[in-house]
Protein backbone atom coordinates (compact mmCIF):
# COMPACT_ATOMS: atom_id res chain seq x y z
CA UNK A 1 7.99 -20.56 8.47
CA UNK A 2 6.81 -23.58 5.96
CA UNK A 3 6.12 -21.19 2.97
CA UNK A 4 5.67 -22.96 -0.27
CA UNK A 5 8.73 -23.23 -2.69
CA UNK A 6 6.60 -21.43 -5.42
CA UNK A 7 6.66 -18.42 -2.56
CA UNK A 8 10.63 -18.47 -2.48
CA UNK A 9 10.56 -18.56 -6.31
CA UNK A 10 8.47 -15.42 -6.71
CA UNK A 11 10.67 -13.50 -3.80
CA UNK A 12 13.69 -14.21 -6.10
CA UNK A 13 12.03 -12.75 -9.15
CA UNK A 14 10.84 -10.04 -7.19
CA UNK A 15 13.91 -8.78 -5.88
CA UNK A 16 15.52 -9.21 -9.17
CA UNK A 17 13.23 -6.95 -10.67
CA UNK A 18 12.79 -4.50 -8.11
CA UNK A 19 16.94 -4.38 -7.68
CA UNK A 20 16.58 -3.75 -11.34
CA UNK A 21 14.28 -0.89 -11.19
CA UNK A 22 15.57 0.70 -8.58
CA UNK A 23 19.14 1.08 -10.04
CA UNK A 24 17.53 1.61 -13.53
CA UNK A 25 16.41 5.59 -12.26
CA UNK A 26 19.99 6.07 -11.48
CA UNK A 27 21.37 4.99 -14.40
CA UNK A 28 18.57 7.11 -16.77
CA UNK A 29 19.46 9.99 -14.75
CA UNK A 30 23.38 9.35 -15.54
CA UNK A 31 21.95 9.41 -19.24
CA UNK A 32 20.40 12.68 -19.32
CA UNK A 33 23.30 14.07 -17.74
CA UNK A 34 25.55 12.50 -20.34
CA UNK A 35 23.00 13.98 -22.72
CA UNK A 36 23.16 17.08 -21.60
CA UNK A 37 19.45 17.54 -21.01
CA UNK A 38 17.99 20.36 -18.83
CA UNK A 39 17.92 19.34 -15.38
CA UNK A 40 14.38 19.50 -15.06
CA UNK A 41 14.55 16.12 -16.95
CA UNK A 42 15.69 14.44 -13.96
CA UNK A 43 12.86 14.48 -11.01
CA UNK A 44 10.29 13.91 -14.41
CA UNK A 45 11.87 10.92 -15.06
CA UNK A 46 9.79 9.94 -12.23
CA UNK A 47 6.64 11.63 -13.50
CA UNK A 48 6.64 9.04 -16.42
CA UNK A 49 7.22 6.06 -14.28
CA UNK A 50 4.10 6.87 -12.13
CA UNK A 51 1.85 7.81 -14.85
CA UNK A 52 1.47 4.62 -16.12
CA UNK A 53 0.04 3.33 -12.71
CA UNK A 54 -2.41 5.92 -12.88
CA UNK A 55 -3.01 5.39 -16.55
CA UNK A 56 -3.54 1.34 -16.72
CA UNK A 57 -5.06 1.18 -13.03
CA UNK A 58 -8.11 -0.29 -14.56
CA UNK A 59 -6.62 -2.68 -17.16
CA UNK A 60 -3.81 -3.80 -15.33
CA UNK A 61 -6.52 -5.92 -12.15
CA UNK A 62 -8.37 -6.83 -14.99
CA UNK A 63 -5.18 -8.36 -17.42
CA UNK A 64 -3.61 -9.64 -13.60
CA UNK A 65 -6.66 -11.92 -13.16
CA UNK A 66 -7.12 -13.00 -16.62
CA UNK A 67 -4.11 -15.23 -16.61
CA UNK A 68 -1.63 -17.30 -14.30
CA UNK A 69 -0.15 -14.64 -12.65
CA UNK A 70 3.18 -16.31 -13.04
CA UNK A 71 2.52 -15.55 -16.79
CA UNK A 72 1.44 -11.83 -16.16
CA UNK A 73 5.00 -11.29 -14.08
CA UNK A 74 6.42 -12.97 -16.92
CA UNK A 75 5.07 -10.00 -19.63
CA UNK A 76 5.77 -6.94 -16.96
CA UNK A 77 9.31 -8.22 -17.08
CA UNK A 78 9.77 -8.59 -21.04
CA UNK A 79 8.03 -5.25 -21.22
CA UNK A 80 10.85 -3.57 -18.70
CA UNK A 81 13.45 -5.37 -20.68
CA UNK A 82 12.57 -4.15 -24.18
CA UNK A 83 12.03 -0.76 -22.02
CA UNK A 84 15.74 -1.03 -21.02
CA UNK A 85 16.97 -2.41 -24.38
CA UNK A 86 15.24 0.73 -26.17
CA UNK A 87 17.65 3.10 -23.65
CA UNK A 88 20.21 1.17 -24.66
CA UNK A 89 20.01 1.43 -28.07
CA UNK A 90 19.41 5.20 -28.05
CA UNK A 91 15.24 5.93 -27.22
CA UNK A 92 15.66 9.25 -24.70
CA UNK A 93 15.90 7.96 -21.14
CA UNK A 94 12.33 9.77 -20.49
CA UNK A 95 10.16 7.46 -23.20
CA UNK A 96 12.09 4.15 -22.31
CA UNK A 97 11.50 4.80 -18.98
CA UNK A 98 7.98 5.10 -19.29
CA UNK A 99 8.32 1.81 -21.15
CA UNK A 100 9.56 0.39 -18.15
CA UNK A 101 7.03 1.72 -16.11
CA UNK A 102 3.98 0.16 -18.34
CA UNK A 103 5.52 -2.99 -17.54
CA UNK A 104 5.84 -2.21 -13.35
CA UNK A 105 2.04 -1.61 -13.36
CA UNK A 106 1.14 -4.20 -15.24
CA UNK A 107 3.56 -6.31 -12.55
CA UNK A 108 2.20 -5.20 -9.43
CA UNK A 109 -1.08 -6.30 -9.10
CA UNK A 110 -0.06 -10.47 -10.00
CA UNK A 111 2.99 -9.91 -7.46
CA UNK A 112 0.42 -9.03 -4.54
CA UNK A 113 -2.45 -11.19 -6.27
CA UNK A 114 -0.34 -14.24 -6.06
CA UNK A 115 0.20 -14.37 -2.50
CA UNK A 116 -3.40 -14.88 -1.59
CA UNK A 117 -3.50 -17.79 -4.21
CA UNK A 118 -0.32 -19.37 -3.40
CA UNK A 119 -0.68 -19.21 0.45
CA UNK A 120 -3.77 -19.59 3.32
CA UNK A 121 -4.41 -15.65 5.18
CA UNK A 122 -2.58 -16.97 8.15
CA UNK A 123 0.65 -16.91 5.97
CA UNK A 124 -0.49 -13.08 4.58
CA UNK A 125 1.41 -10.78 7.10
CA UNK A 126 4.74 -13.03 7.17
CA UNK A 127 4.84 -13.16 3.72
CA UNK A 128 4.11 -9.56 3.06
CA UNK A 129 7.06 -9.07 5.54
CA UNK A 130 9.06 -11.22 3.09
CA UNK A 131 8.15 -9.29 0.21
CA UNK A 132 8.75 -5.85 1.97
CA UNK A 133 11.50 -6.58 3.51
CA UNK A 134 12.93 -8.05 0.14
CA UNK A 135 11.99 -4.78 -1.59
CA UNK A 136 13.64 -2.64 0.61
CA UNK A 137 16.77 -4.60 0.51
CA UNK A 138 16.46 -4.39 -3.49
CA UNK A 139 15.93 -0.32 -3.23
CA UNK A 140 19.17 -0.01 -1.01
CA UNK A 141 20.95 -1.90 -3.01
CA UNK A 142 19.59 -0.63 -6.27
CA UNK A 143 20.59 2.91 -5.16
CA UNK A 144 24.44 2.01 -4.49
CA UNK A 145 24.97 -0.39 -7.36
CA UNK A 146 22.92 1.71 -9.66
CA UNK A 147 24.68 4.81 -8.15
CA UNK A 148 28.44 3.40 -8.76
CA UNK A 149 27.88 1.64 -12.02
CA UNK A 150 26.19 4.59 -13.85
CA UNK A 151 28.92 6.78 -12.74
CA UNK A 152 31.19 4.78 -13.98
CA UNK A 153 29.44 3.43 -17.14
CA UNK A 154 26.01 4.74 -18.08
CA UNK A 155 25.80 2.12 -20.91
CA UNK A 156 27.51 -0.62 -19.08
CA UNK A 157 24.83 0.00 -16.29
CA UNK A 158 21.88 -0.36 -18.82
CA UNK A 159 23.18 -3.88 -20.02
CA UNK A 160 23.59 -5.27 -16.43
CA UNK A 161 20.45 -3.81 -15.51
CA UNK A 162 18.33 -5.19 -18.43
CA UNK A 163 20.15 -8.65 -17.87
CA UNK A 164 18.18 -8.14 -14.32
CA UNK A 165 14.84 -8.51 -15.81
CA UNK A 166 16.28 -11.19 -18.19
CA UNK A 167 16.85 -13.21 -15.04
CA UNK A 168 13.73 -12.02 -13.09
CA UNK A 169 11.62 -13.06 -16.31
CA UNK A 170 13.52 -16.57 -16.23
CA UNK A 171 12.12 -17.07 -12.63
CA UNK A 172 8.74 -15.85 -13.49
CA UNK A 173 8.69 -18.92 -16.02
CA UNK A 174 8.96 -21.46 -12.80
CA UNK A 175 6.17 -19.87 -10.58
CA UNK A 176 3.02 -22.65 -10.51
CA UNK A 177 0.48 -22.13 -12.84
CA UNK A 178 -2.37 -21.70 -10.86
CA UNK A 179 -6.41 -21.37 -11.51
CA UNK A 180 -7.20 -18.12 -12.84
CA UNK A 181 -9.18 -15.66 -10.59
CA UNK A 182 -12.30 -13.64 -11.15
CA UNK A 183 -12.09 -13.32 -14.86
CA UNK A 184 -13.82 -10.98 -16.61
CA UNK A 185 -17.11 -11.43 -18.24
CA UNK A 186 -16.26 -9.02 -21.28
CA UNK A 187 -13.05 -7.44 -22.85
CA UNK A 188 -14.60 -3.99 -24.11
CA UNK A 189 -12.43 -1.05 -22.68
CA UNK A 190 -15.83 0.54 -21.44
CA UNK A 191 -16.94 -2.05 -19.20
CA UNK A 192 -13.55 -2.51 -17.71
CA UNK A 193 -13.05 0.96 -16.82
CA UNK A 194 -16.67 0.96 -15.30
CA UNK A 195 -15.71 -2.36 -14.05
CA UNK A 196 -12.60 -0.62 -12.25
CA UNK A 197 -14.75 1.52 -10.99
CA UNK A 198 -16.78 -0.67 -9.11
CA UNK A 199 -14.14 -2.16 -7.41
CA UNK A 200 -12.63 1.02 -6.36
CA UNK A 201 -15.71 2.10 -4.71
CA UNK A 202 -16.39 -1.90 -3.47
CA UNK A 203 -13.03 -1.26 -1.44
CA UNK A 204 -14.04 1.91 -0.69
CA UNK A 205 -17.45 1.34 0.89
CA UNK A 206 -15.68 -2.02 2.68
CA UNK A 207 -15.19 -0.66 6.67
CA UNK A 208 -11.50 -2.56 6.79
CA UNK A 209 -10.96 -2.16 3.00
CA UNK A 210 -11.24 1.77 3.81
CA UNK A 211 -8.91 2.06 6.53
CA UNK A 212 -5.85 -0.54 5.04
CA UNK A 213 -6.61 1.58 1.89
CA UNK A 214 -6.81 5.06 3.28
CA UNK A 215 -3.48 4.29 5.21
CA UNK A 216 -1.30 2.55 2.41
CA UNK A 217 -2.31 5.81 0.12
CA UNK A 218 -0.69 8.06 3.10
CA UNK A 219 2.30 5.59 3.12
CA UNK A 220 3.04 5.36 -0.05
CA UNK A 221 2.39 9.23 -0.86
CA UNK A 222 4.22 9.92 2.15
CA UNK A 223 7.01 8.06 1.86
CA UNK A 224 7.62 9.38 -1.81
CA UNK A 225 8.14 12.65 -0.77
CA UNK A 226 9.93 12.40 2.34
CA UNK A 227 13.11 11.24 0.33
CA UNK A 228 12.67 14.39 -1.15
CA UNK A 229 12.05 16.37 2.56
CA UNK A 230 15.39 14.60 3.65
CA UNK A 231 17.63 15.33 1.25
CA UNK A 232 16.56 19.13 1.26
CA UNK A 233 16.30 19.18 4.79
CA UNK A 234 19.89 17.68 5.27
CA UNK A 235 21.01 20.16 3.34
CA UNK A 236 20.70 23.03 5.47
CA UNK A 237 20.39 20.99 9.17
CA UNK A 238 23.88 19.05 8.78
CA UNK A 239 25.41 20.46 5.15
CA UNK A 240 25.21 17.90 3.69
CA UNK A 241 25.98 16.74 -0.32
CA UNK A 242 23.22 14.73 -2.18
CA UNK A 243 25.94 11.36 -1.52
CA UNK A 244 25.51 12.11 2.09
CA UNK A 245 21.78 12.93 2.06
CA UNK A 246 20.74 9.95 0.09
CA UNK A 247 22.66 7.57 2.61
CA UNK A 248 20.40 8.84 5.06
CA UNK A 249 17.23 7.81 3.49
CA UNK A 250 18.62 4.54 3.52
CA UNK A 251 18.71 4.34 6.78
CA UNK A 252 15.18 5.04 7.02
CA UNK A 253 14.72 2.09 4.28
CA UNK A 254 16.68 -0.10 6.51
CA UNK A 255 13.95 0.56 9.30
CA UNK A 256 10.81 0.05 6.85
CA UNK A 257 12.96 -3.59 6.54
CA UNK A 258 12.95 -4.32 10.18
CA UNK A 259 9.60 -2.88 10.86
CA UNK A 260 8.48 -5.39 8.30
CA UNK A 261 9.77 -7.95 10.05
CA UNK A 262 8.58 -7.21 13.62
CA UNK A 263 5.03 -7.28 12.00
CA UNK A 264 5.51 -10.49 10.05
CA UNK A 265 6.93 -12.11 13.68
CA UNK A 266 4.10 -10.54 16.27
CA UNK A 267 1.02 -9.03 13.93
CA UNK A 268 -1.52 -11.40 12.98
CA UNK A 269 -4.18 -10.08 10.32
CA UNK A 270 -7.06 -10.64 12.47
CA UNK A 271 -5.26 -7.70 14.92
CA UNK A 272 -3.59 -5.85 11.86
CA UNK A 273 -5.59 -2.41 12.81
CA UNK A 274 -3.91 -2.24 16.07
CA UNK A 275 -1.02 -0.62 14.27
CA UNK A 276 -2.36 2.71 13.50
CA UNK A 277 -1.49 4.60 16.31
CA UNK A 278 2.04 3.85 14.90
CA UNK A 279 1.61 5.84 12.49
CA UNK A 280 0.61 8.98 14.79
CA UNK A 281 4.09 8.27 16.51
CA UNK A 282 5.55 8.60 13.32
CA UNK A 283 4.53 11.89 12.46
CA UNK A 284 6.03 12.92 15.92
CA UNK A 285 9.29 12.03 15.08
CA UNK A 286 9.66 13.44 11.87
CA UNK A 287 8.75 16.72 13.03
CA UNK A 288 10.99 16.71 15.82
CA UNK A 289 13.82 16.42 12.53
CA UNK A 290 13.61 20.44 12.73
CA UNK A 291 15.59 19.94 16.20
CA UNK A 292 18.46 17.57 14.93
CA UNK A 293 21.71 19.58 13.95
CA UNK A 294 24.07 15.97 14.13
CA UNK A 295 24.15 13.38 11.97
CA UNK A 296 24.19 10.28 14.01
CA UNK A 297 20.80 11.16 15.87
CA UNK A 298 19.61 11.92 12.35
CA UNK A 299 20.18 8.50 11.29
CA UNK A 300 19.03 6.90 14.30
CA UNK A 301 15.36 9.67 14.00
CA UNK A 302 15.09 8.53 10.51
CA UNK A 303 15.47 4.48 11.35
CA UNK A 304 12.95 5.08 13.67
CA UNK A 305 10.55 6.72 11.35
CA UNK A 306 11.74 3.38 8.60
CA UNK A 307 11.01 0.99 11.63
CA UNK A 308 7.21 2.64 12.74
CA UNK A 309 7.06 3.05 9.20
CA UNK A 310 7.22 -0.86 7.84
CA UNK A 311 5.47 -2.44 11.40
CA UNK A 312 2.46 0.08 10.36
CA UNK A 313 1.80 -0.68 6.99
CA UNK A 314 3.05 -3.96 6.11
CA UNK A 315 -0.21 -5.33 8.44
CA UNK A 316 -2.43 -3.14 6.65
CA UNK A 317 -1.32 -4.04 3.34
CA UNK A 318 -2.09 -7.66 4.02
CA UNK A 319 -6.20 -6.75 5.34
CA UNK A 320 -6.11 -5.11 2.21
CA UNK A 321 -5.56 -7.97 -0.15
CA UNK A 322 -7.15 -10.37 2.23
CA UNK A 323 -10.30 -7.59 1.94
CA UNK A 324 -9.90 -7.15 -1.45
CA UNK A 325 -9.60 -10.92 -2.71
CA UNK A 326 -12.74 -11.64 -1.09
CA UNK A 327 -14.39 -8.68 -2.33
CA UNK A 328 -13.27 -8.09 -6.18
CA UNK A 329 -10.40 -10.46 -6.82
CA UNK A 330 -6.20 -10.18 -6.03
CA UNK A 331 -5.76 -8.45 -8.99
CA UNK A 332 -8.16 -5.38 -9.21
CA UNK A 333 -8.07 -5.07 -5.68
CA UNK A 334 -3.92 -4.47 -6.11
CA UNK A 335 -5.15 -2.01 -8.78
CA UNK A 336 -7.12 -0.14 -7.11
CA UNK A 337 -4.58 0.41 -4.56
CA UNK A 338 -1.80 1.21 -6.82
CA UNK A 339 -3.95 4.20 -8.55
CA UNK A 340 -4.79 5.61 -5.10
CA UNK A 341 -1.11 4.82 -3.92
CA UNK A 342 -0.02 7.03 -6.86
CA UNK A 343 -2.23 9.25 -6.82
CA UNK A 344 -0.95 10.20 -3.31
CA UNK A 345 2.84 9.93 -4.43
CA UNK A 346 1.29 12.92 -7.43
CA UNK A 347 -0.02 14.72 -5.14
CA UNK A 348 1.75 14.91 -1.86
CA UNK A 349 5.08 15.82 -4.14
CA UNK A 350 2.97 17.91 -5.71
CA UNK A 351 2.47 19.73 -2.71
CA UNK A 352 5.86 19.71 -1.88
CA UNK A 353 6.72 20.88 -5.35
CA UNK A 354 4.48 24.29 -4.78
CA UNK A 355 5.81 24.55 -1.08
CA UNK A 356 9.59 24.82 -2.35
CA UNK A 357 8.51 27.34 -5.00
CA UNK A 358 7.12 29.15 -2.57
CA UNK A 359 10.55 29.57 -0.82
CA UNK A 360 8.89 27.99 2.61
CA UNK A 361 11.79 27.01 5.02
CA UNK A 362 12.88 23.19 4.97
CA UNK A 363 12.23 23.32 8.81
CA UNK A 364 8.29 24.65 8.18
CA UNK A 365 7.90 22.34 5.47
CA UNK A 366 9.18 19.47 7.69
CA UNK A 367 6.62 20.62 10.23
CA UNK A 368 3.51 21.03 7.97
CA UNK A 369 4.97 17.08 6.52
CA UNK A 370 4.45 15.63 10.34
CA UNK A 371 1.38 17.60 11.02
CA UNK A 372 0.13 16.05 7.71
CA UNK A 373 0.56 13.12 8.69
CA UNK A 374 -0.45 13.23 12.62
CA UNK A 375 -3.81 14.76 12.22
CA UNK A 376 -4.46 12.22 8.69
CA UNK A 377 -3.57 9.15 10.90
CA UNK A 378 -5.95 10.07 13.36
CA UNK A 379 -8.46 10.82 11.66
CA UNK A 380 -8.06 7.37 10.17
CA UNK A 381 -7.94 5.89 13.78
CA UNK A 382 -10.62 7.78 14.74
CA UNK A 383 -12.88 6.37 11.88
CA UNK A 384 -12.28 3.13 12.50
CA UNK A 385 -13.42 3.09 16.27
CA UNK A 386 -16.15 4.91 15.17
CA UNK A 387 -16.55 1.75 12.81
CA UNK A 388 -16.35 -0.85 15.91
CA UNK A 389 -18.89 1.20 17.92
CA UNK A 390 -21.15 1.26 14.99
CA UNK A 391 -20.60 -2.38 14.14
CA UNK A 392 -20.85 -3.60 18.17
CA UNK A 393 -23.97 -1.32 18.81
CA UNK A 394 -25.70 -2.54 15.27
C-alpha cells in the first residue's frame, strides 16, 4: 500500500480515541443509572455530545488549520481526558460528557485535514478506507468492552477509558509536524464565523463539493438513527432484548468495515460518484426489514445495508476533502461537513423522535426511513447528471 509511517501513527491514535469514545457513552450511561437519574438522561447524553459540533463548527476549521495538526489532535485528546477525569471525580455524566465532546470537534477536522497533507489524492480513498474501517472496528469494540466493563465497574470503566486518550494523546505527540495550512488572516470571533460561512457556501456552490457533501449529511444523519430504527424494530419483528438488538447493529457496522474496504481496493477518486446508486439500493433493503421475522436473514439484511453503506460513502468522503482542500483548506472544509453531518444526525432523530411519539408502527416508520432515503439519493444522483450534462454541453 506504501502509506507513510506518520499515516500508521495517526490510525493508532485514532482508534485509540475513537475505542475510547465509543465505550465512554456506555460507561456515562452506567453512571446515570448508578445515579439514579431519570431515564430521559440517557439518549441526551447524546444531545450534549453533538452540540458541540454544531456549536464550534466555525472555530474548530479555523483552530485545525492554525497549527500542526498533530498538535491540534494532541489538545482534542487532553480536552476528552480532563472530560473523563471530571466524571471520574464526580462532574454529572451529562456536563463531562459534553466536555468530551468539545474536544471530538475540535479533533475531527485535523484527523481528516491531515490526510491530504500527509499523503498525494491517489492515496485519499485507501486511506479513508483505513480510517473507516479502523473506526468501525473501534465502535464495535467500544460497545462490548464499554458494555462489560461499565456493568461491571462504572468507575473502573472511566479510569481505563481516560487512560485511552492518555495513550491516544501520547501518539498524537509523534505525528510529523507539518506546514500549517490556510491560516487565518484575523482571530476576531466575527470574521471567523463569517469566515465559516464562506466556506460553507464555497462547498456548497462547488458541483462535486455538493454532491460528496449532500450525501455524507444523509449518511451520517442516517446512520444515527437507524441504530435507533433497529433496536425498536427488533423489538417487535424478532423479540428481541436491547443485548440482542444492539448485536445486530453491529453487524451492520461490520459491513460499513468491509464496504470500506472494497472502495479503498476498486474506487479511485477520479470515479468516486459512481457509487451513488448504492445508496438507492440501500434504501431498498432496509425497507424490505418490515418482511424479516428471523434473525439470521436480519443479520445478513443489515450487513448488507453496513456493506452498501461504507463502499458508498467512504469514496465520497474522500472528493470531499480532496474538494474541500483545494477550495478552503483540510480543516474548515472537515468543519463544514461535521456541522451539516450533525445537523442531519439532529434532525433525522429528531424526526424519529416525533414519529415514536406519535405511536407510528416500527414497520411504517421503517418504511418512511427507506423511502427517505431512496427518493433523497436520487435526487442527489439525479443532480449530478444534470451537473455532467450542464458541464459537457457548456
Amino acid at each position: 500500500m506504501g502509506m507513510s509511517k506518520g499515516f500508521y501513527t495517526l490510525l493508532c491514535a485514532q482508534f485509540l480515541s475513537a475505542l475510547a469514545d465509543n465505550a465512554l457513552l456506555f460507561a456515562a450511561i452506567a453512571l446515570l443509572q448508578q445515579l439514579n437519574a431519570p431515564g430521559w438522561h440517557e439518549p441526551l447524553l447524546l444531545q450534549f455530545f453533538v452540540i458541540s459540533y454544531i456549536v464550534l463548527a466555525p472555530f474548530v476549521g479555523s483552530f485545525a488549520d492554525a497549527l500542526p495538526k498533530g498538535r491540534v489532535m494532541f489538545i482534542s485528546n487532553a480536552i476528552k481526558f480532563s472530560g473523563g477525569l471530571a466524571m471520574i471525580l464526580g462532574m454529572p455524566p451529562l456536563y463531562a460528557y459534553g466536555i468530551v465532546g468539545i474536544g471530538a470537534a475540535a479533533y475531527s477536522p485535523a484527523k481528516y485535514g491531515i490526510l491530504t497533507e500527509l499523503l498525494p489524492p491517489s492515496k485519499l480513498v485507501s486511506a479513508n478506507g483505513w480510517m473507516e474501517g479502523s473506526t468501525v472496528i473501534a465502535i464495535i469494540l467500544g460497545a462490548i468492552i464499554g458494555g462489560k466493563m461499565a456493568s461491571i465497574d462504572p468507575q473502573a470503566a472511566m479510569i481505563a477509558i481516560t487512560g485511552m486518550y492518555l495513550a491516544a494523546a501520547v501518539f498524537n505527540v509523534f505525528i510529523p509536524k507539518l506546514p500549517i495550512d490556510h491560516t487565518l488572516p484575523k482571530k476576531n470571533p466575527l470574521f471567523i464565523i463569517s469566515d465559516f460561512y464562506r466556506s460553507f457556501i464555497a462547498l456548497w456552490r462547488d458541483p462535486q463539493g455538493q454532491v460528496s457533501l449532500a450525501v455524507t449529511t444523509l449518511f451520517w444523519g442516517a446512520g444515527a438513527t437507524l441504530r435507533l430504527v433497529v433496536i425498536a424494530w427488533a423489538a417487535v419483528a424478532l423479540s428481541f432484548g436491547l443485548d440482542h438488538a444492539t448485536q445486530l447493529t453491529a453487524t451492520v457496522a461490520l459491513g460499513i468495515a468491509l464496504g470500506s474496504v472494497i472502495a479503498a481496493r476498486y474506487i479511485t477518486l477520479e470515479n468516486s460518484v459512481k457509487v451513488l446508486p448504492a445508496g438507492i439500493f440501500m434504501g431498498a433493503l432496509v425497507i424490505a426489514m418490515v418482511w424479516v421475522t428471523e434473525w439470521h436473514i436480519a443479520a445478513i439484511l443489515l450487513f448488507m445495508i453496513g456493506v452498501l453503506s461504507g463502499f458508498f460513502v467512504v469514496p465520497l468522503n474522500a472528493l470531499l476533502q480532496h474538494r474541500g482542500h483545494l477550495l478552503i483548506g483540510a480543516g474548515h472544509s472537515i468543519a463544514v461537513q461535521n456541522f451539516n453531518e450533525n445537523l442531519g444526525i439532529l434532525v433525522l432523530s429528531g424526526a424519529y423522535t416525533l414519529m415514536v411519539k406519535a405511536d407510528l408502527e416500527i414497520n411504517h416508520i421503517v418504511v418512511i426511513f427507506g423511502l427517505f432515503v431512496i427518493i433523497t439519493m436520487s435526487m442527489i444522483n439525479r443532480l449530478y447528471r444534470r451537473q455532467i450534462e450542464s458541464a459537457v454541453n457548456s
